[in-house]
Protein backbone atom coordinates (compact mmCIF):
# COMPACT_ATOMS: atom_id res chain seq x y z
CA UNK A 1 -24.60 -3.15 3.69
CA UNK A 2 -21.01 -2.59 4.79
CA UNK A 3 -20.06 0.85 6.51
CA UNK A 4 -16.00 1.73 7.51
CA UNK A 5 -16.00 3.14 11.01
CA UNK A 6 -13.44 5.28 12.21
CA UNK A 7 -13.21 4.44 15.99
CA UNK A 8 -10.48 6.82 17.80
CA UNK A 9 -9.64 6.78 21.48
CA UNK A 10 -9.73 9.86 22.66
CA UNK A 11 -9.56 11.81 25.99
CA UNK A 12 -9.97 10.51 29.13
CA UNK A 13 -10.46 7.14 27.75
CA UNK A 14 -13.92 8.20 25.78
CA UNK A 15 -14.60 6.48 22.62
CA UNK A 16 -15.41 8.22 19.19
CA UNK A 17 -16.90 6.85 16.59
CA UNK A 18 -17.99 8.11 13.20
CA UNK A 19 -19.06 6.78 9.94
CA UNK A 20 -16.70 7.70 7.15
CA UNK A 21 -18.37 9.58 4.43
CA UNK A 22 -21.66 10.42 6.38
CA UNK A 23 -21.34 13.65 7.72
CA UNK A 24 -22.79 14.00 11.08
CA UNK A 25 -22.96 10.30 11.77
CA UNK A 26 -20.41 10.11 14.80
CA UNK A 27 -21.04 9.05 18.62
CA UNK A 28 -19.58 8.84 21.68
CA UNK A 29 -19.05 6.33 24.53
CA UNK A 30 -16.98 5.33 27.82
CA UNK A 31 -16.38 2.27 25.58
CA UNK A 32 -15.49 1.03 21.94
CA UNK A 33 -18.57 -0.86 22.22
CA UNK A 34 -20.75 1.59 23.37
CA UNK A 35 -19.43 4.33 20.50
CA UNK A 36 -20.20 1.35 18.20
CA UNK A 37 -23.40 1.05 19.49
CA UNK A 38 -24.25 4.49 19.23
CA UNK A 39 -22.87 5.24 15.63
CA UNK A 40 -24.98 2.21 14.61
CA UNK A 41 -28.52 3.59 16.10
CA UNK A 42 -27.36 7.13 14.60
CA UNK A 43 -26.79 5.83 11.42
CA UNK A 44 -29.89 3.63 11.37
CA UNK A 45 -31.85 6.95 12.67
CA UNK A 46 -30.62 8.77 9.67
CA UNK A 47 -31.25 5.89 7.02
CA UNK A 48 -35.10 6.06 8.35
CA UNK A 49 -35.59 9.53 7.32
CA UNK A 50 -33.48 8.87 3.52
CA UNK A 51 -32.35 6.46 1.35
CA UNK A 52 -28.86 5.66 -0.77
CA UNK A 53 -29.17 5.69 -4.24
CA UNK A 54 -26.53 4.85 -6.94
CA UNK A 55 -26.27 7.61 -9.16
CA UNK A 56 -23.70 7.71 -12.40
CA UNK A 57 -22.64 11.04 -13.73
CA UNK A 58 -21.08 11.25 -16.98
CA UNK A 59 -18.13 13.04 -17.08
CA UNK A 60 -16.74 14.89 -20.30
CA UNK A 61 -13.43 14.77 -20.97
CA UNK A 62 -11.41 18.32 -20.66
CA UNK A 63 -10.38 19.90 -24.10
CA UNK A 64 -7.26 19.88 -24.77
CA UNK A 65 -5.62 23.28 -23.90
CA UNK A 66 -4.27 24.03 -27.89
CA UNK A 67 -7.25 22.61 -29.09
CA UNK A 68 -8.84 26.31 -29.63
CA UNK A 69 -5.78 26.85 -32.04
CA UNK A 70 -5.96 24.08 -34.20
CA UNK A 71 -6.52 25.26 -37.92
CA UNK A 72 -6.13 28.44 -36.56
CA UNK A 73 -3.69 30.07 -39.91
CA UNK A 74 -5.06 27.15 -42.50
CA UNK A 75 -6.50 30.12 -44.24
CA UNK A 76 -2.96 32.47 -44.35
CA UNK A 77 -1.19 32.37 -47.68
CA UNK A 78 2.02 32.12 -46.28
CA UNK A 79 1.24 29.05 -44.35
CA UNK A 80 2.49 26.67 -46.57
CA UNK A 81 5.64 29.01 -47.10
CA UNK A 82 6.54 28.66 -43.56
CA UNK A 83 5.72 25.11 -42.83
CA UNK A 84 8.32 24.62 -46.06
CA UNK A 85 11.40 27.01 -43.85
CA UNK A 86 10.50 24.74 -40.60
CA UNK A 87 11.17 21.63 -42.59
CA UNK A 88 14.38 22.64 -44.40
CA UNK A 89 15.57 24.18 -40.89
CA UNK A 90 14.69 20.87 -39.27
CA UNK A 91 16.65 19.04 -41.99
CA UNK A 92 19.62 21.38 -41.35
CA UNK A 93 19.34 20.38 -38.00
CA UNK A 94 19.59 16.95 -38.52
CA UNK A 95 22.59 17.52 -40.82
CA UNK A 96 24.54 19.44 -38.09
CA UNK A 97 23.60 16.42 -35.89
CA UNK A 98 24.79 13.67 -37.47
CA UNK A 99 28.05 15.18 -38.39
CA UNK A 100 29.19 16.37 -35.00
């Protein structure tokens, strides 16, 4: 198995190194090599006492943020009245449009 290693050089010419993504898995040394060394028998420490498991979670897909008002006046009288004025106003609009 692959792991990314961040390896920064730090003071006095000591050597960090530290597993990306495993929390506590860093070490230190007076060399790269030896910081590599070190993360590796940390990380192979660790691995002894757990294990790394795929694991899928399904996500669900957010509702839409007017979804809760669909269909919300399909039950008012007038609802057909006014969807008839927002047409004919839209149509005027379009008139004034093309004849400017």
């Amino acid at each position: 198995m692959t792991y990314y290693v961040l390896v920064e050089n730090g003071k006095q010419g000591r050597y960090t190194a530290t597993i990306l993504g495993w929390p506590d898995c860093t070490a230190h040394g007076a060399t790269r090599q030896e910081a590599l060394t070190r993360v590796r028998q940390v990380l192979a420490t660790r691995l002894t006492r757990a294990e790394v498991i795929p694991l899928e979670i399904e996500q669900s897909a957010p509702k839409h943020p007017w979804l809760k008002f669909a269909g919300m006046f399909s039950n008012d009288p007038l609802f057909d009245e006014v969807l008839a004025e927002i047409e004919n106003y839209r149509r005027e609009l379009d008139v004034d449009t093309v004849a400017a």
